[in-house]
N, C-alpha and C. Protein backbone atom coordinates (compact mmCIF):
# COMPACT_ATOMS: atom_id res chain seq x y z
N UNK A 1 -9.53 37.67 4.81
CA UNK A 1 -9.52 38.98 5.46
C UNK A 1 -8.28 39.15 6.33
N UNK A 2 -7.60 37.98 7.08
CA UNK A 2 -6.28 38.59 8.13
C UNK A 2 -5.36 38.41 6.94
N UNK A 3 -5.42 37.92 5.64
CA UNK A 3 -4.21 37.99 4.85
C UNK A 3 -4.17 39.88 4.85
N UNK A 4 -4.98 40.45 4.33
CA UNK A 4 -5.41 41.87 3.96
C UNK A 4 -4.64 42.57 5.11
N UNK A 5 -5.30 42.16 6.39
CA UNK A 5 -5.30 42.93 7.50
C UNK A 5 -3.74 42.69 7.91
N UNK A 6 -2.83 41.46 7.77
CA UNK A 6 -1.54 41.34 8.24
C UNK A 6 -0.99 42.45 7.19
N UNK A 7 -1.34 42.06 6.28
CA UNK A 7 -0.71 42.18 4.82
C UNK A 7 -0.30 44.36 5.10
N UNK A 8 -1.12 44.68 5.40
CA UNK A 8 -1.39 46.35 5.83
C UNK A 8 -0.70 46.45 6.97
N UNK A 9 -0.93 46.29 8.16
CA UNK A 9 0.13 46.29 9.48
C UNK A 9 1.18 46.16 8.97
N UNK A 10 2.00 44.82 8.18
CA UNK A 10 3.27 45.52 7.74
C UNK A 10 3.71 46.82 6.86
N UNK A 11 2.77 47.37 5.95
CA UNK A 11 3.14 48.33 5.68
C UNK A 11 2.22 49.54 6.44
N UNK A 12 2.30 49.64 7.58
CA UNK A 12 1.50 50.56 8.45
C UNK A 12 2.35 51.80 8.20
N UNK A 13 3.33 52.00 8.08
CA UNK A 13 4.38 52.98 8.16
C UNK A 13 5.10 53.10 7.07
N UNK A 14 5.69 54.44 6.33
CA UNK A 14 6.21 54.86 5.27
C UNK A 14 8.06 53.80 5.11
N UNK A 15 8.56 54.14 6.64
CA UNK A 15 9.34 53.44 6.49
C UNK A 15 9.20 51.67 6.20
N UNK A 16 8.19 50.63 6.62
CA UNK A 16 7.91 49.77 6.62
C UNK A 16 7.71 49.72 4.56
N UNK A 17 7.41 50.37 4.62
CA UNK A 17 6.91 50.60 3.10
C UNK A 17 8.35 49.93 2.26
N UNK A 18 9.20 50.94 2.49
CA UNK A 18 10.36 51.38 1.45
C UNK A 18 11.20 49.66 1.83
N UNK A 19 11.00 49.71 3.44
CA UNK A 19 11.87 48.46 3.59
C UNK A 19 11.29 46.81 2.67
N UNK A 20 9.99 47.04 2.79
CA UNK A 20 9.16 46.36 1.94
C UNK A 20 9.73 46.32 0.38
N UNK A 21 9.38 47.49 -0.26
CA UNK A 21 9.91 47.45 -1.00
C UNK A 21 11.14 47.07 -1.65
N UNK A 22 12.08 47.75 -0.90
CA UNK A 22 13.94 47.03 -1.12
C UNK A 22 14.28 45.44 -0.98
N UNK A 23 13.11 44.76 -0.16
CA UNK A 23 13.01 43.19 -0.04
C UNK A 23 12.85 42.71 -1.04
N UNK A 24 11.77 43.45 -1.71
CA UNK A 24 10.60 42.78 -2.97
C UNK A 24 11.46 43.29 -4.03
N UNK A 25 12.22 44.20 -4.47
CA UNK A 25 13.37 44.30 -5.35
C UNK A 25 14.37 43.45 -5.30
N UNK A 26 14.87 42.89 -3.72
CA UNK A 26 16.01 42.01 -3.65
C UNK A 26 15.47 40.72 -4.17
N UNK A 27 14.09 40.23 -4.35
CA UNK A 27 14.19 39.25 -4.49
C UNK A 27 13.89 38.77 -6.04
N UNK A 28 13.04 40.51 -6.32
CA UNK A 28 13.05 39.75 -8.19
C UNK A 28 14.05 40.07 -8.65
N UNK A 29 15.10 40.68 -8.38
CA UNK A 29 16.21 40.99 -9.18
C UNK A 29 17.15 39.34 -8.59
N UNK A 30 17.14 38.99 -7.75
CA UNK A 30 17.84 37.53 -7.54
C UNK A 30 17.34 36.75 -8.23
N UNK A 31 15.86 36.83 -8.99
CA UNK A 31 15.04 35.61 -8.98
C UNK A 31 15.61 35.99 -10.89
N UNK A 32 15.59 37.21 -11.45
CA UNK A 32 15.58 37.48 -12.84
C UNK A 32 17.20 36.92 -12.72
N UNK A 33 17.97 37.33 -11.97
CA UNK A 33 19.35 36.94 -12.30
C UNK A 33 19.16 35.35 -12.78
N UNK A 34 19.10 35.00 -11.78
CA UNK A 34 18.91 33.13 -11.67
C UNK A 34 17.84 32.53 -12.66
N UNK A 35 17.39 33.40 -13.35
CA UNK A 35 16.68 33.24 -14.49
C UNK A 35 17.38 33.32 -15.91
N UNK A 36 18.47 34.04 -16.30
CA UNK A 36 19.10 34.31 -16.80
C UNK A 36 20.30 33.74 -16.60
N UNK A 37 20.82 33.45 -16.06
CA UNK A 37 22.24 32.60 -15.30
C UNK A 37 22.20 31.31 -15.96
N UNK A 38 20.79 30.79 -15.33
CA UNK A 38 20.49 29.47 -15.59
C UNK A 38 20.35 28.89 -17.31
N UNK A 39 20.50 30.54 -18.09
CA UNK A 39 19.97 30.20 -19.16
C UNK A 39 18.21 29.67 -19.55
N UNK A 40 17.38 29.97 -18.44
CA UNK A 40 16.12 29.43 -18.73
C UNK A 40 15.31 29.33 -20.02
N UNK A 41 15.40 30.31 -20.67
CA UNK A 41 14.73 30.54 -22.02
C UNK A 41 14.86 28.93 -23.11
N UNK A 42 16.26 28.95 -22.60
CA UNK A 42 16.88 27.50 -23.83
C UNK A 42 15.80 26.20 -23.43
N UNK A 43 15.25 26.10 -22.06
CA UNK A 43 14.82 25.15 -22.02
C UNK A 43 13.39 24.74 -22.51
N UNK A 44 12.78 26.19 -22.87
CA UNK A 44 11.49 25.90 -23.96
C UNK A 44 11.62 25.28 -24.97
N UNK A 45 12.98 24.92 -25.38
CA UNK A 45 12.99 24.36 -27.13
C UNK A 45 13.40 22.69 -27.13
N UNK A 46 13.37 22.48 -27.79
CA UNK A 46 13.90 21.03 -28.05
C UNK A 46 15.22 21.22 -28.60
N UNK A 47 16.23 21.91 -28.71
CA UNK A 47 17.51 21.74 -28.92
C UNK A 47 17.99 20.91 -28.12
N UNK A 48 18.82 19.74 -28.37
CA UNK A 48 19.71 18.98 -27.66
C UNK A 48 20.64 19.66 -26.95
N UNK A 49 21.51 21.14 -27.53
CA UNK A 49 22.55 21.24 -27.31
C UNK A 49 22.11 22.34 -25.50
N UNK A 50 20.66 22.51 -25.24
CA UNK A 50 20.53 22.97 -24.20
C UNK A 50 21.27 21.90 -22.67
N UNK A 51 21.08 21.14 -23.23
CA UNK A 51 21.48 19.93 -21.96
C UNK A 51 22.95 20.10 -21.50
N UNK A 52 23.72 20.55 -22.82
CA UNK A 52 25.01 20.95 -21.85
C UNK A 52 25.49 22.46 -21.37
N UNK A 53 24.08 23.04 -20.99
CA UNK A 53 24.10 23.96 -20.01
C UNK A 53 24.74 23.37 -18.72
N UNK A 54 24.19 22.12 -18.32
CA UNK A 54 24.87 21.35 -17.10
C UNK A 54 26.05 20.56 -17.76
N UNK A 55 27.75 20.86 -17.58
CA UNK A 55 28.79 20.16 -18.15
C UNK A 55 28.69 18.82 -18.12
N UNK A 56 28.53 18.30 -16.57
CA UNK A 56 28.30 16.83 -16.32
C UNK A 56 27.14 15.92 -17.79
N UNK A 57 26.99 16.73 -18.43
CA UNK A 57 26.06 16.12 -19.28
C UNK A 57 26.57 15.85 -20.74
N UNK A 58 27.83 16.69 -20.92
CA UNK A 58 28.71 16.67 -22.11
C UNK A 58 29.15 15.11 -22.47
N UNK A 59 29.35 14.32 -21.61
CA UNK A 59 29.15 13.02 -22.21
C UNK A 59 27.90 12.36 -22.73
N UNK A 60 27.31 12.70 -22.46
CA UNK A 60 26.07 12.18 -23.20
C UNK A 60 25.62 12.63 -24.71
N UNK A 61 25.61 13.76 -24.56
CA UNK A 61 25.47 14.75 -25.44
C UNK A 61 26.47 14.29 -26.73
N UNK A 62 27.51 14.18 -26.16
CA UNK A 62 28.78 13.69 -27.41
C UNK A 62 28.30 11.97 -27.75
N UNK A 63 27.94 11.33 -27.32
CA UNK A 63 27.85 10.20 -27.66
C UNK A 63 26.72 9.85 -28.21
N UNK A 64 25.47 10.77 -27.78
CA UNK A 64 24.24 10.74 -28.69
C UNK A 64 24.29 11.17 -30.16
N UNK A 65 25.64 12.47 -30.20
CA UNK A 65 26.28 12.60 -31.56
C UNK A 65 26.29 11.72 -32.48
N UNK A 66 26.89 10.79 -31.87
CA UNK A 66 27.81 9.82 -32.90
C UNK A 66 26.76 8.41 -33.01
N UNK A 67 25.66 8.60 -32.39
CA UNK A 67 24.97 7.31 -32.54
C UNK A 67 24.09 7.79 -33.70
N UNK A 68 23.38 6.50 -34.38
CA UNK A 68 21.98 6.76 -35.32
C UNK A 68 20.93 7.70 -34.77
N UNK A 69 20.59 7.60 -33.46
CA UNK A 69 19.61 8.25 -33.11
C UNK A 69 20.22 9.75 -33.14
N UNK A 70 21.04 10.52 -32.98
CA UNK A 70 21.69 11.61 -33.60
C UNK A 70 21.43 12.05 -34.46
N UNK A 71 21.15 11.22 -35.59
CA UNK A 71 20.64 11.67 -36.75
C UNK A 71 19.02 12.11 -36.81
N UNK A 72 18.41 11.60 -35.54
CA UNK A 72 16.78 11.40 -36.06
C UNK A 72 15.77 12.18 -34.72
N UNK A 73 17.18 12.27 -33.68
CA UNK A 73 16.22 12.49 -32.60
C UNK A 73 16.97 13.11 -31.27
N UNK A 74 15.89 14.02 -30.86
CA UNK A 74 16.24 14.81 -30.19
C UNK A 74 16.05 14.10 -29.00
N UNK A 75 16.88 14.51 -27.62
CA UNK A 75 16.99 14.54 -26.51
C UNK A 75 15.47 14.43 -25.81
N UNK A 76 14.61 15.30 -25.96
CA UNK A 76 13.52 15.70 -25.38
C UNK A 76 12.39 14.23 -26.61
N UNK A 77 13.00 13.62 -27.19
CA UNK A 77 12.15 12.75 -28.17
C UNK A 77 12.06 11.76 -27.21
N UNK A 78 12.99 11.56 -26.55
CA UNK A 78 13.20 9.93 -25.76
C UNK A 78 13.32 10.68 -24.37
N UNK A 79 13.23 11.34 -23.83
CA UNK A 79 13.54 11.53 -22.41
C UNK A 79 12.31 12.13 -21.70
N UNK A 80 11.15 12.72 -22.29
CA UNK A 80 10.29 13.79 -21.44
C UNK A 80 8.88 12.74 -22.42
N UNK A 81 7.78 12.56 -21.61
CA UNK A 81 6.11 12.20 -21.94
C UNK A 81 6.31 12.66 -23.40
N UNK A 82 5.05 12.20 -24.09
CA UNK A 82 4.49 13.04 -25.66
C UNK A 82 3.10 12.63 -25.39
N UNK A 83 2.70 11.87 -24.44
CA UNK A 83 0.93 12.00 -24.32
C UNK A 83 -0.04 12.83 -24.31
N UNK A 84 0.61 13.93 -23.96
CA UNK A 84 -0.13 15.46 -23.76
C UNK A 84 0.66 16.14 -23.76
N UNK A 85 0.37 17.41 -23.93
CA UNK A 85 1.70 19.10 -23.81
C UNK A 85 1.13 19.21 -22.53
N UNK A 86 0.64 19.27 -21.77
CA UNK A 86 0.19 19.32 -19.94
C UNK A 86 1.44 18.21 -19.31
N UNK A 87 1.77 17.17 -19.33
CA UNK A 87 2.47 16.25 -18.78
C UNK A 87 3.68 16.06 -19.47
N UNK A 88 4.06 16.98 -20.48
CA UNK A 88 5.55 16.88 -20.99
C UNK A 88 5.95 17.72 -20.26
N UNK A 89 5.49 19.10 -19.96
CA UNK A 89 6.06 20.28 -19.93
C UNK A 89 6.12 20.68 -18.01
N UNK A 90 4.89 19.51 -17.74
CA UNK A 90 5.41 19.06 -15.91
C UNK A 90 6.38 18.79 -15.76
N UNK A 91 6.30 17.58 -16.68
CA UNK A 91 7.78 16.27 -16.14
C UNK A 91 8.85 16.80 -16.23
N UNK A 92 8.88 17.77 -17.67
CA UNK A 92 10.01 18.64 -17.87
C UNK A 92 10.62 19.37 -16.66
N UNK A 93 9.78 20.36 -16.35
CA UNK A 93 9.75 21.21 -15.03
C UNK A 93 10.17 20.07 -13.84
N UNK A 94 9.61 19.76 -13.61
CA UNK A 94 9.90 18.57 -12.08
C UNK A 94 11.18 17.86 -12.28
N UNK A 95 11.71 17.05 -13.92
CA UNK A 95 12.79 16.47 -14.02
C UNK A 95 14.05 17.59 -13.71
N UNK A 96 13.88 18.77 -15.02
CA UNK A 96 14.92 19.74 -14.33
C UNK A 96 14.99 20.18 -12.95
N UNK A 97 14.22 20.33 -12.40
CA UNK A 97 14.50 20.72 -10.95
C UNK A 97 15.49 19.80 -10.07
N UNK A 98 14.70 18.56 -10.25
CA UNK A 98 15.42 17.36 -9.90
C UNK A 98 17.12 17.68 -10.08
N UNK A 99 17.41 17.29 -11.49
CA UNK A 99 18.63 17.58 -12.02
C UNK A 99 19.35 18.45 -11.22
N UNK A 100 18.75 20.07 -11.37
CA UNK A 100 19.64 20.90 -10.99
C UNK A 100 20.04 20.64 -9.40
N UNK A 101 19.37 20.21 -8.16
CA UNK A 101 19.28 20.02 -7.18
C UNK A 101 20.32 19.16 -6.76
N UNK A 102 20.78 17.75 -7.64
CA UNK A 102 21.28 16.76 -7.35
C UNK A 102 22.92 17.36 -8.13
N UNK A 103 22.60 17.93 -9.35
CA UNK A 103 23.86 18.71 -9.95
C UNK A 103 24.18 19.71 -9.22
N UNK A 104 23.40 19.79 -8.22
CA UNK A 104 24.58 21.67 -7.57
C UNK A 104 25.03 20.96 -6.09
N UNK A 105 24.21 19.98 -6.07
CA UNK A 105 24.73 19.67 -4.32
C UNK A 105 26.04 18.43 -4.51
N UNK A 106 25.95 17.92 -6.07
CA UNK A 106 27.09 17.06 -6.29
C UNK A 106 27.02 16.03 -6.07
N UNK A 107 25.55 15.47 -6.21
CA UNK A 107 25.19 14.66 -5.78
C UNK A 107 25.13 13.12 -6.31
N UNK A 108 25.49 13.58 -8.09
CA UNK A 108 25.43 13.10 -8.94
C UNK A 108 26.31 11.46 -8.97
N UNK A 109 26.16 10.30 -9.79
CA UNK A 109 27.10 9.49 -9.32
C UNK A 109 28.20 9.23 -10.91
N UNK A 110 28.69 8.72 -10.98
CA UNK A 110 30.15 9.01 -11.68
C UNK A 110 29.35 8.08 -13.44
N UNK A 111 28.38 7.03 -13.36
CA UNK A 111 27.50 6.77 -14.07
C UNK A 111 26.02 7.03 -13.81
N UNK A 112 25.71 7.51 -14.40
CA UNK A 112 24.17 8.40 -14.61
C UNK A 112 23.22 7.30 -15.03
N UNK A 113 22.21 7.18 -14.14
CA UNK A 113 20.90 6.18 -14.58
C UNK A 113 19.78 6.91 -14.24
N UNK A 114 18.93 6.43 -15.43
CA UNK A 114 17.67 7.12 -15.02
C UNK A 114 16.47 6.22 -13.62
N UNK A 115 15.80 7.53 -13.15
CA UNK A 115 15.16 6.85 -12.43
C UNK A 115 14.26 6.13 -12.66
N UNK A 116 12.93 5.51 -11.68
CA UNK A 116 12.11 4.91 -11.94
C UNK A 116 11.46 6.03 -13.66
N UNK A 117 10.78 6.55 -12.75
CA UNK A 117 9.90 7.30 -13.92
C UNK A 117 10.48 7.55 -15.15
N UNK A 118 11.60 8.00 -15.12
CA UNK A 118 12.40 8.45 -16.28
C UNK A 118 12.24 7.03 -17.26
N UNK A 119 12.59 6.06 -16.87
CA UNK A 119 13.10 5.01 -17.68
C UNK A 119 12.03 4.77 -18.22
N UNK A 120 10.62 4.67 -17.19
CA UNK A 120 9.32 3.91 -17.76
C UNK A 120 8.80 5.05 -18.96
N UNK A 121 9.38 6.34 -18.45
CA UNK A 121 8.93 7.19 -19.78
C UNK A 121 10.02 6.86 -21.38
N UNK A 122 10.92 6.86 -20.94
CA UNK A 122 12.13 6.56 -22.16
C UNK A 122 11.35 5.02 -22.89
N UNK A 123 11.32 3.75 -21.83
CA UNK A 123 10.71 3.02 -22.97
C UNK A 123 9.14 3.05 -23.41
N UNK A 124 8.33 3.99 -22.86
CA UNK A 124 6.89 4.47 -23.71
C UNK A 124 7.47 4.95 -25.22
N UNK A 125 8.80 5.44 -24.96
CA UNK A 125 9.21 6.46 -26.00
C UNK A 125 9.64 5.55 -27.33
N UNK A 126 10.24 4.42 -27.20
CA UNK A 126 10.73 3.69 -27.59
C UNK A 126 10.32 2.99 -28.25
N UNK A 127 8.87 2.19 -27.67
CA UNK A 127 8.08 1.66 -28.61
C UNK A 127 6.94 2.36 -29.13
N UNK A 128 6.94 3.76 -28.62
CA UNK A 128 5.87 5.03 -29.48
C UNK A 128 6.88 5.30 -30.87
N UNK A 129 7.76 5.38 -30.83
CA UNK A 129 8.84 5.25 -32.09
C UNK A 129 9.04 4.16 -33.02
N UNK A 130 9.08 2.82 -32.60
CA UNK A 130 9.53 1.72 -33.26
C UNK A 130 8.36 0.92 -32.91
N UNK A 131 6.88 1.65 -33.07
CA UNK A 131 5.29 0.90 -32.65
C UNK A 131 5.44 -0.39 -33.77
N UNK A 132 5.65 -0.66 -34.98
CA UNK A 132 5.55 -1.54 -35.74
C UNK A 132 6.26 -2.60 -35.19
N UNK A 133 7.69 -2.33 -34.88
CA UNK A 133 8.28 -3.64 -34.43
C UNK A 133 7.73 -3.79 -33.32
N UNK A 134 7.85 -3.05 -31.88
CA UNK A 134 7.63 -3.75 -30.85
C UNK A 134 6.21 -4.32 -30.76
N UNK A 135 5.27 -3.84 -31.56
CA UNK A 135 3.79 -4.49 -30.88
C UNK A 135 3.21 -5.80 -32.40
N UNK A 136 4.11 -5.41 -33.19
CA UNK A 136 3.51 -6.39 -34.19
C UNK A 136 4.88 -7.77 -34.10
N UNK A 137 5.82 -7.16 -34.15
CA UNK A 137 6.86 -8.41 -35.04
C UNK A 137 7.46 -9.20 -33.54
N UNK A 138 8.32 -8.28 -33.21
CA UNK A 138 8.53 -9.18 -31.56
C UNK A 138 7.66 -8.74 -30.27
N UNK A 139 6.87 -7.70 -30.50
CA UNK A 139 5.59 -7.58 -29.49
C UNK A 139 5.93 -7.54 -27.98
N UNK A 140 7.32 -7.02 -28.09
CA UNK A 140 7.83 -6.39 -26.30
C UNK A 140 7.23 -4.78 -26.43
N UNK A 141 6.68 -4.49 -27.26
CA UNK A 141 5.69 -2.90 -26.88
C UNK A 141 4.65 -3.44 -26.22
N UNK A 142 4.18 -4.75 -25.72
CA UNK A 142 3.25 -5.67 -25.14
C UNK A 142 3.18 -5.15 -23.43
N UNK A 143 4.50 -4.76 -23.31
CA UNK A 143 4.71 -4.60 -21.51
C UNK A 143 4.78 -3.26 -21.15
N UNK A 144 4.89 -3.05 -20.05
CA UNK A 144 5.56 -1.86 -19.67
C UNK A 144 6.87 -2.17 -19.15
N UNK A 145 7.49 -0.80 -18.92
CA UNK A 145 8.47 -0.69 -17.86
C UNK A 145 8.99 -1.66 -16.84
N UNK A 146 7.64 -0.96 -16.06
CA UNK A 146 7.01 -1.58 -15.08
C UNK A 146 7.21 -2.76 -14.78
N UNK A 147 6.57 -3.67 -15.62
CA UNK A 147 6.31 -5.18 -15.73
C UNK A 147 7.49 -5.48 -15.93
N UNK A 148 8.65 -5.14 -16.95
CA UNK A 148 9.82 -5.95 -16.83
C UNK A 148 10.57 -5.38 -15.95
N UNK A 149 10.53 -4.54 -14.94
CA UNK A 149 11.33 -4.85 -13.91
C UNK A 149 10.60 -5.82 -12.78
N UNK A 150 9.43 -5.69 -12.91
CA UNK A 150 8.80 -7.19 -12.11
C UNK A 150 8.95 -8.59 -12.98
N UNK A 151 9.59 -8.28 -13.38
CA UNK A 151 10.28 -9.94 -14.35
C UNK A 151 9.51 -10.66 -15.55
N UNK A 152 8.34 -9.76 -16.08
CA UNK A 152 7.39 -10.40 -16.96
C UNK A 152 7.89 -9.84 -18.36
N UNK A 153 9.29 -9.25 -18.13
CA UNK A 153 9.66 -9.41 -20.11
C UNK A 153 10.52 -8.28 -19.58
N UNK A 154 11.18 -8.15 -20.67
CA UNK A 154 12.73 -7.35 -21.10
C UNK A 154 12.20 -6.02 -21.23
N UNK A 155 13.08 -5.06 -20.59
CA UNK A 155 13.16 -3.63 -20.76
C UNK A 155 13.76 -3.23 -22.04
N UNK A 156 13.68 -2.42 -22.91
CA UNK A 156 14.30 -2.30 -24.29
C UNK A 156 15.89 -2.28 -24.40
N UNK A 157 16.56 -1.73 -22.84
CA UNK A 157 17.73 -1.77 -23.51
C UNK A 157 18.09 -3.29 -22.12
N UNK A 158 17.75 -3.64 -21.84
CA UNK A 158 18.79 -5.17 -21.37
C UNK A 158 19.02 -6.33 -23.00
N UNK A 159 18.82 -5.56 -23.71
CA UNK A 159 19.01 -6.21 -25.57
C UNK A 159 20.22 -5.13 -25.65
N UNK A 160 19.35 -3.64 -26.00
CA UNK A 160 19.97 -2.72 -26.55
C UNK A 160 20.60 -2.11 -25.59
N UNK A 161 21.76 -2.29 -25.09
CA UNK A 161 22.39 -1.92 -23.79
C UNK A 161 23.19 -0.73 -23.96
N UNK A 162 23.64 -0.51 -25.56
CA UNK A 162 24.47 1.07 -25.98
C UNK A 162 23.74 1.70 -27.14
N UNK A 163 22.50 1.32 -26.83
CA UNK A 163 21.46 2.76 -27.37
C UNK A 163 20.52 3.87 -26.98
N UNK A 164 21.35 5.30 -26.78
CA UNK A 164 22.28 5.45 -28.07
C UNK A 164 23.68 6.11 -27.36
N UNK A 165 23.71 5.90 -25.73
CA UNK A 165 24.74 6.62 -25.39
C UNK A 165 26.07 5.88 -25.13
N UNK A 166 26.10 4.65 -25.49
CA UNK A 166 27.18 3.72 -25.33
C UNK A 166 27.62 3.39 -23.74
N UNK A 167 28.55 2.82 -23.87
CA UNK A 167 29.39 2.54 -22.36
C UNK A 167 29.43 3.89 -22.03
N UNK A 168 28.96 4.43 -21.23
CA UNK A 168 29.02 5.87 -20.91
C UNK A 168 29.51 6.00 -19.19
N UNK A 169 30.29 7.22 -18.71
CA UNK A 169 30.60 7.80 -17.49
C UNK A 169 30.64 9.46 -17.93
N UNK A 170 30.80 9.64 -16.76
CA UNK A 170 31.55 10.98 -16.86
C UNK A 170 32.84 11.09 -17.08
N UNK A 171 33.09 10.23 -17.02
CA UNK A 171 34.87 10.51 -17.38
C UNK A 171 35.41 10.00 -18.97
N UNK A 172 34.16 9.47 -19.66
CA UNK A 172 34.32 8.31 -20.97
C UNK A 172 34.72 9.15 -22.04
N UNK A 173 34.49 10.50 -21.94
CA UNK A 173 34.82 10.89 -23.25
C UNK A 173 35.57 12.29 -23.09
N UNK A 174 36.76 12.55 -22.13
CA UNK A 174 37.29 13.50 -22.32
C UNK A 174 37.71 14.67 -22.54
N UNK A 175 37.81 14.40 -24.21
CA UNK A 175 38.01 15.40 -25.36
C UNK A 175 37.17 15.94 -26.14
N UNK A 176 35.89 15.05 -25.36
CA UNK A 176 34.44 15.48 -26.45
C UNK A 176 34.68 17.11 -26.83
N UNK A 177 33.84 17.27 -28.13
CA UNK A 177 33.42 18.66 -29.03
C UNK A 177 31.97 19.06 -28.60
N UNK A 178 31.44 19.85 -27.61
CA UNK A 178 30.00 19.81 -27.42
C UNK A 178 29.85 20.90 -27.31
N UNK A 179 28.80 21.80 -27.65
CA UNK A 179 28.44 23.21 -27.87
C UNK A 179 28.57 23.71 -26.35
N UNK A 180 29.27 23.73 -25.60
CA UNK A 180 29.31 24.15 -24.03
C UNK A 180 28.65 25.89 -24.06
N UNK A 181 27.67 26.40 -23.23
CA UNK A 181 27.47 27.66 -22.95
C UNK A 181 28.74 28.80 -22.86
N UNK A 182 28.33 30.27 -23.50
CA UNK A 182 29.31 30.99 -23.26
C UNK A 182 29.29 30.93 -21.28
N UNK A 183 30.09 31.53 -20.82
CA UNK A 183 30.14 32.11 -19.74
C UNK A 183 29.42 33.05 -19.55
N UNK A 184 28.86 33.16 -18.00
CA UNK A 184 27.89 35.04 -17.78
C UNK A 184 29.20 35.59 -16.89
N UNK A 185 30.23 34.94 -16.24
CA UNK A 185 30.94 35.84 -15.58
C UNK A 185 31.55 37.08 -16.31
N UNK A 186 31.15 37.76 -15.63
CA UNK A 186 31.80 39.60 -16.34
C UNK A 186 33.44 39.39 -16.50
N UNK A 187 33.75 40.46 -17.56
CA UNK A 187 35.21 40.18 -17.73
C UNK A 187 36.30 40.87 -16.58
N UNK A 188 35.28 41.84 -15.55
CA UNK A 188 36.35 42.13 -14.30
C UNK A 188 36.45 41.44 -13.95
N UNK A 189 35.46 40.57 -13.50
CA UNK A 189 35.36 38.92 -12.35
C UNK A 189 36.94 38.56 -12.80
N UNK A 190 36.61 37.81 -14.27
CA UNK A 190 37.77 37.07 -14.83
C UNK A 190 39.05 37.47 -14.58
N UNK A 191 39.39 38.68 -14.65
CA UNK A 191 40.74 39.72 -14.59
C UNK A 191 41.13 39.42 -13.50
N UNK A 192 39.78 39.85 -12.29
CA UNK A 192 40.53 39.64 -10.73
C UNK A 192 40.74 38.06 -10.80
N UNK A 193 39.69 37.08 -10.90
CA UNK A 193 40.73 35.91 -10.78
C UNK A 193 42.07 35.55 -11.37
N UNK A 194 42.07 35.88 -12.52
CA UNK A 194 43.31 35.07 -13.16
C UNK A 194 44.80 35.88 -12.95
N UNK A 195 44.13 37.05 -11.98
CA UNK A 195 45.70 37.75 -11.15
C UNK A 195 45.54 37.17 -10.20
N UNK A 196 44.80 37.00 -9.68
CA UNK A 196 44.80 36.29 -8.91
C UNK A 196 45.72 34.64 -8.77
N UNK A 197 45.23 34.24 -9.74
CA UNK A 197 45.86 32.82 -9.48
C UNK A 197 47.40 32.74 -10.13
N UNK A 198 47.70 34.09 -11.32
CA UNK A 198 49.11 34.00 -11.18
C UNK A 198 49.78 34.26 -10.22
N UNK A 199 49.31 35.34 -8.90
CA UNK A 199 49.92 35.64 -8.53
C UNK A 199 50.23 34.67 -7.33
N UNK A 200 49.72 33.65 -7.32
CA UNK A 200 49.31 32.16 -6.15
C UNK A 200 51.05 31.36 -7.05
N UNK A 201 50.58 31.21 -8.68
CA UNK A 201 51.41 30.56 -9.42
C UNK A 201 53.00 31.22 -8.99
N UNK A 202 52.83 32.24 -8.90
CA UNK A 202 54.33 33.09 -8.66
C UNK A 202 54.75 33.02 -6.93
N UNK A 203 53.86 33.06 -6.17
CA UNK A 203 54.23 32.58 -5.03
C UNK A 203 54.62 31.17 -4.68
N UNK A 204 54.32 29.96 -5.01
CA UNK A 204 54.22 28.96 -5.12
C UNK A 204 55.65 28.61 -5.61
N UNK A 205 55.82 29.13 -6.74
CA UNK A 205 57.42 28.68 -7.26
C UNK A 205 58.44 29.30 -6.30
């Protein structure tokens, strides 16, 4: 009942109203921009090539290219739950957030490791993929994560140490070819900058 009752006192008055209103416009039109900016839609799918919405990720992306698993498997195969569509599509949500948070504040470090959770989900993934070998023939699908970082058996990649993104940094691959996003900046934006910066270039000399 005081939600109701606050909720009315602010719009007690016509003007209170409109100002109300112009708030509640400022904020879904910020919220649809940043919805769109972000490219959100891409991240319902399992396309790989959504991941280099964030650039910092173009090394990965290029080197998962060129590995076997390239051929067989998507990004979202080895990186997000498959136990349920309820707990993929969390982790999903919670991991990107993560991401974007640590990618906009720059927080990022120059080699990329996954965290706790991430990893213990990557090797569920690993031996949910290769179930024959790991639980029948050498039987390291026997452990978790978990357990081999408490020292009771090998994590999948302290073997497989460049599968499938190799010696990887941000700086490892340059020249990579990776489907990078168009741009949303408008083409005035562009115009005023790049007079901009000749005209910096022409001062300068």
């Amino acid at each position: 009942m005081e939600i109701r009752e606050n909720f009315a006192s602010i719009l007690s008055s016509p003007k209170r109203k409109i100002i109300a209103f112009i708030v509640g416009g400022i904020i879904c039109g910020l919220g649809a921009y940043s919805a769109y900016a972000s490219r959100f839609g891409s991240y319902l799918s399992d396309d790989p090539a959504t991941c280099t919405n964030c650039h910092i990720m173009a090394p990965y992306y290029a080197t998962w290219t060129h590995s076997s698993h390239g051929r067989n498997t998507t990004c979202n195969d080895c990186h997000v739950p498959h136990d349920n569509a309820a707990r993929k599509w969390l982790f999903k949500g919670m991991d990107g957030m993560r991401h974007a948070a640590v990618f906009t504040m720059r927080g990022e470090h120059q080699v990329i490791q996954a965290v706790d959770e991430s990893a213990s989900i990557i090797m569920n993934n690993c031996i949910r993929c290769h179930e024959q070998l790991n639980t029948e023939f050498v039987k390291t699908g026997k452990i978790s994560y978990m357990m081999a970082k408490a020292g009771a058996g090998k994590a999948c990649w302290d073997c497989h140490r460049e599968v499938p993104h190799g010696k990887n940094s941000l700086s490892s691959t340059p020249n990579n070819l990776v489907p990078y996003p168009k741009t949303i900046v408008p083409d005035w934006i562009k115009k005023i900058t790049n007079s901009k910066e000749n005209n910096n270039n022409i001062t300068n000399k």
